[in-house]
C-alpha atoms as a PDB file:
ATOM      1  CA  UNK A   1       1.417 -50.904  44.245  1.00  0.00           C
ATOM      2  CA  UNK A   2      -0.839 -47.948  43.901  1.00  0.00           C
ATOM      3  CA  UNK A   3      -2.019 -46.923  40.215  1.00  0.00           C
ATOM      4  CA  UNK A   4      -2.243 -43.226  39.634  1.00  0.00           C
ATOM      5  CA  UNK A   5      -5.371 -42.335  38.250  1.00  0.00           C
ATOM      6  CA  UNK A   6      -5.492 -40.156  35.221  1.00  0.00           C
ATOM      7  CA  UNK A   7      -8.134 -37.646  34.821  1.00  0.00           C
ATOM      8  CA  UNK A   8      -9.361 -36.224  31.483  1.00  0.00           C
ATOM      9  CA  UNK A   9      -7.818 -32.912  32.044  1.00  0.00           C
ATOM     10  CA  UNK A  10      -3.905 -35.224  31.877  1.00  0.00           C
ATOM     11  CA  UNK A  11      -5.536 -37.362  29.272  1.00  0.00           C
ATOM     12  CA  UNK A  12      -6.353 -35.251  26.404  1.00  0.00           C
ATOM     13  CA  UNK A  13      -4.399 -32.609  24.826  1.00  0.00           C
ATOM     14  CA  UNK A  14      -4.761 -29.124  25.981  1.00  0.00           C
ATOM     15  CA  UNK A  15      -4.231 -27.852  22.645  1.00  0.00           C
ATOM     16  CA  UNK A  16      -3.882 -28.585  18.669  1.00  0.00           C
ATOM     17  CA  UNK A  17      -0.202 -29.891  18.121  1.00  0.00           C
ATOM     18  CA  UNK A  18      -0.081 -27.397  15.666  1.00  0.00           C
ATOM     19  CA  UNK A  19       0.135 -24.485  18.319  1.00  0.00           C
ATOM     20  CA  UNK A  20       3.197 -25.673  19.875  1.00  0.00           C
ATOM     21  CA  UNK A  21       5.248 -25.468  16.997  1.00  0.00           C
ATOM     22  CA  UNK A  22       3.341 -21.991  15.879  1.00  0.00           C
ATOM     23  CA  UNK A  23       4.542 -20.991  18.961  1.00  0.00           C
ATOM     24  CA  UNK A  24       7.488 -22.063  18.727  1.00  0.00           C
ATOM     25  CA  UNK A  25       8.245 -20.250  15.839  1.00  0.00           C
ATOM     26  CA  UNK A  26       6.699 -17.059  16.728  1.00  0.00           C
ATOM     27  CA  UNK A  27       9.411 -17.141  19.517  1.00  0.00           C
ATOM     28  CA  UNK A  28      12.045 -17.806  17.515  1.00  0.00           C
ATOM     29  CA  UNK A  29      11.005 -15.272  15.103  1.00  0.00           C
ATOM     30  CA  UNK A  30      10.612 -12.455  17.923  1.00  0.00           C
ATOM     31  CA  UNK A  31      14.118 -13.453  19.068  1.00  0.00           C
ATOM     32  CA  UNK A  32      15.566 -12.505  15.610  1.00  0.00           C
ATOM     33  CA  UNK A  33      13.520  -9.419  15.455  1.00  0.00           C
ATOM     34  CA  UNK A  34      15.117  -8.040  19.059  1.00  0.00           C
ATOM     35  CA  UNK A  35      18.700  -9.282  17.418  1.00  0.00           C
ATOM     36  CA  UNK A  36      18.298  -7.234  14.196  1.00  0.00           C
ATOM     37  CA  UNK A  37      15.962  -4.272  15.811  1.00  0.00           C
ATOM     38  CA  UNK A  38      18.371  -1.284  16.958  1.00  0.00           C
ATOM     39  CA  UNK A  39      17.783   1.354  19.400  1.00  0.00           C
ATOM     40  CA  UNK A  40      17.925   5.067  19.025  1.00  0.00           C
ATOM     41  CA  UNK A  41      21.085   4.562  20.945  1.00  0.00           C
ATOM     42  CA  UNK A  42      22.531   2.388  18.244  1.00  0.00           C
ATOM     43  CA  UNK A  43      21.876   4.269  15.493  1.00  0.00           C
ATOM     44  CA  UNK A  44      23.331   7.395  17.204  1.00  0.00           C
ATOM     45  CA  UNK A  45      26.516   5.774  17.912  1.00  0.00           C
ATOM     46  CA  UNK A  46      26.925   4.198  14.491  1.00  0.00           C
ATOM     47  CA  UNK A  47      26.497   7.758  13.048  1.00  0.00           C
ATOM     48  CA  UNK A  48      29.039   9.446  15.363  1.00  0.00           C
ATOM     49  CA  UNK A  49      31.674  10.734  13.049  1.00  0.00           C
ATOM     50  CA  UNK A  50      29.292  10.422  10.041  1.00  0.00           C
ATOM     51  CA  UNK A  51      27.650  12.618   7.439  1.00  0.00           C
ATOM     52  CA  UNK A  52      23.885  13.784   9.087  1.00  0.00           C
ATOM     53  CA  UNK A  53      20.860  15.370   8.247  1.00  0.00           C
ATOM     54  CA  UNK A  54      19.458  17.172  11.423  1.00  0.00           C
ATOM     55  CA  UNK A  55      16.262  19.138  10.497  1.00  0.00           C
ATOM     56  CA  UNK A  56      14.908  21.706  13.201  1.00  0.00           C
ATOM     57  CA  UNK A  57      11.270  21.925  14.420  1.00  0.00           C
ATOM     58  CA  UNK A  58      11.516  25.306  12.815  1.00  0.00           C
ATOM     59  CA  UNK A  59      11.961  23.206   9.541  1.00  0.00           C
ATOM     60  CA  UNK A  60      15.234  24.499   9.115  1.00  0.00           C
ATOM     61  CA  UNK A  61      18.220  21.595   7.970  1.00  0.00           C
ATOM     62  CA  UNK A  62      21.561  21.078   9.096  1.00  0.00           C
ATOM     63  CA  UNK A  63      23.808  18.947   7.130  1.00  0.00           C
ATOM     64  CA  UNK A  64      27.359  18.365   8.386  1.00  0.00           C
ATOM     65  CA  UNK A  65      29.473  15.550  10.429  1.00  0.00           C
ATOM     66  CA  UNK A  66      28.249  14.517  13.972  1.00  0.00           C
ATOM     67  CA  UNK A  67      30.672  15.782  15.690  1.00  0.00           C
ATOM     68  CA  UNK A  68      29.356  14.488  19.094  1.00  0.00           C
ATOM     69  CA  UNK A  69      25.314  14.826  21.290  1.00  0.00           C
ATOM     70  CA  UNK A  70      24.816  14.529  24.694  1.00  0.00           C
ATOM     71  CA  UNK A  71      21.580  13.189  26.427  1.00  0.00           C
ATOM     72  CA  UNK A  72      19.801  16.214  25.935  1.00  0.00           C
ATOM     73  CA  UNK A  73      20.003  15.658  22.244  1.00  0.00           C
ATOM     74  CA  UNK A  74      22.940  18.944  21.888  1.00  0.00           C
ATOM     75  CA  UNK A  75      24.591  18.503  18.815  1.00  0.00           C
ATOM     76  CA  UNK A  76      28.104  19.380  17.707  1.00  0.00           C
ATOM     77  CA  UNK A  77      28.246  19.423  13.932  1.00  0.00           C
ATOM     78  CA  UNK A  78      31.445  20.074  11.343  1.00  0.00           C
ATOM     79  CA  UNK A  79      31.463  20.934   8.416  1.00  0.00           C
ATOM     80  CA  UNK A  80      27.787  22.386   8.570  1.00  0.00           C
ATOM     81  CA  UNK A  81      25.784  23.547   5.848  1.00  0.00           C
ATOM     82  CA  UNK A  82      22.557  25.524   6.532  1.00  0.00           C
ATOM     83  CA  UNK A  83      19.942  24.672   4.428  1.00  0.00           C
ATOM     84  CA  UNK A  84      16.372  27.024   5.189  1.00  0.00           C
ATOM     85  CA  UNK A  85      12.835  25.427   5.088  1.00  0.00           C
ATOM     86  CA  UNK A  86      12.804  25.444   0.412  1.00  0.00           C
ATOM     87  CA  UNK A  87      16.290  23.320   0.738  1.00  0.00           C
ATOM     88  CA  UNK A  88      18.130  26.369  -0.754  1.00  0.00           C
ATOM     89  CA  UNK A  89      21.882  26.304   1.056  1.00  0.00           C
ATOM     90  CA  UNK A  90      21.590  29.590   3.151  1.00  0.00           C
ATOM     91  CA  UNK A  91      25.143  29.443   5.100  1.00  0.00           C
ATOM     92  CA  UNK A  92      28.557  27.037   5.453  1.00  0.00           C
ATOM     93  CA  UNK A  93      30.099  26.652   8.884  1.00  0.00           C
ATOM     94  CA  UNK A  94      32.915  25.091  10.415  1.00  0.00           C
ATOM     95  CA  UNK A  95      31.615  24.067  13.604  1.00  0.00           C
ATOM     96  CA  UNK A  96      27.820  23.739  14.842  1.00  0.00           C
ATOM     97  CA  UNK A  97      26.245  24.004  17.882  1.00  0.00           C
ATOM     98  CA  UNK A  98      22.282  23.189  17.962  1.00  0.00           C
ATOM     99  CA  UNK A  99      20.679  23.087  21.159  1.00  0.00           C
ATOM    100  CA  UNK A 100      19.020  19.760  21.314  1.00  0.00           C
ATOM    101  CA  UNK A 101      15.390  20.913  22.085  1.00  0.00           C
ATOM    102  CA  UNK A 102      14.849  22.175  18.854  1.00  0.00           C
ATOM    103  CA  UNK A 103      15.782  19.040  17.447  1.00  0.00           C
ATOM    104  CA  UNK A 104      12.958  17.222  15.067  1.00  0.00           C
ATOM    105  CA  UNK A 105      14.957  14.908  13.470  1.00  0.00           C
ATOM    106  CA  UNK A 106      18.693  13.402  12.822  1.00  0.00           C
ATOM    107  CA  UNK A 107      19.199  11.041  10.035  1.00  0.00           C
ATOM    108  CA  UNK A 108      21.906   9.409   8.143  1.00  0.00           C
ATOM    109  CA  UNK A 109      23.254  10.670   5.257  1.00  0.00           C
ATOM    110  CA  UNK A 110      24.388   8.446   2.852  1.00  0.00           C
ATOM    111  CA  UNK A 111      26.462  10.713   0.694  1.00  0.00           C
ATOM    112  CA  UNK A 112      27.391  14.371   1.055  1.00  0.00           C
ATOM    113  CA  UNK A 113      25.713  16.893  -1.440  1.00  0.00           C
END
């Protein structure tokens, strides 16, 4: 019968028991973090159909319904109000086409003003 020698390296413990469990947890706590975190993607298709905000690098706003965007960030908007840089309503449309390079911003809008 041959005994297996143990060196000190196999004997002792490579690390606090503590740290498993930290890590451990910091796993399991990253996990739920990539669950609950959402894309740009996400959010864009949860507001299709929804009231936006959509403020130009110019500073102008758009607020309306996303109507539909492509990859290029082109948005179709209805029911569009123009609102200029003080937030004083400037024009009403039906539709709205923005091209999506001037694009600084779309957000949700949680009630229509």
């Amino acid at each position: 019968q041959k005994k297996s020698k143990t060196t000190m390296a196999e004997a002792a413990p490579t690390s606090d028991p503590i740290a498993p469990v930290e890590q451990n947890d910091t796993k399991q706590a990253e996990s739920v973090e990539k669950k609950n975190a959402r894309s740009p993607s996400d959010f864009l298709r949860n507001v299709l159909g929804r009231p936006v905000r959509v403020k130009l690098n110019s500073g102008v706003e758009y607020r309306g319904i996303l109507a539909c965007l492509d990859g290029f960030m082109n948005i179709a908007m209805e029911q569009t109000e123009e609102y200029n840089v003080d937030g004083q309503l400037r024009a009403k449309y039906g539709d709205c086409f923005i091209r999506g390079n001037n694009v600084l911003f779309i957000s949700a809008q949680s009630n229509r003003r």
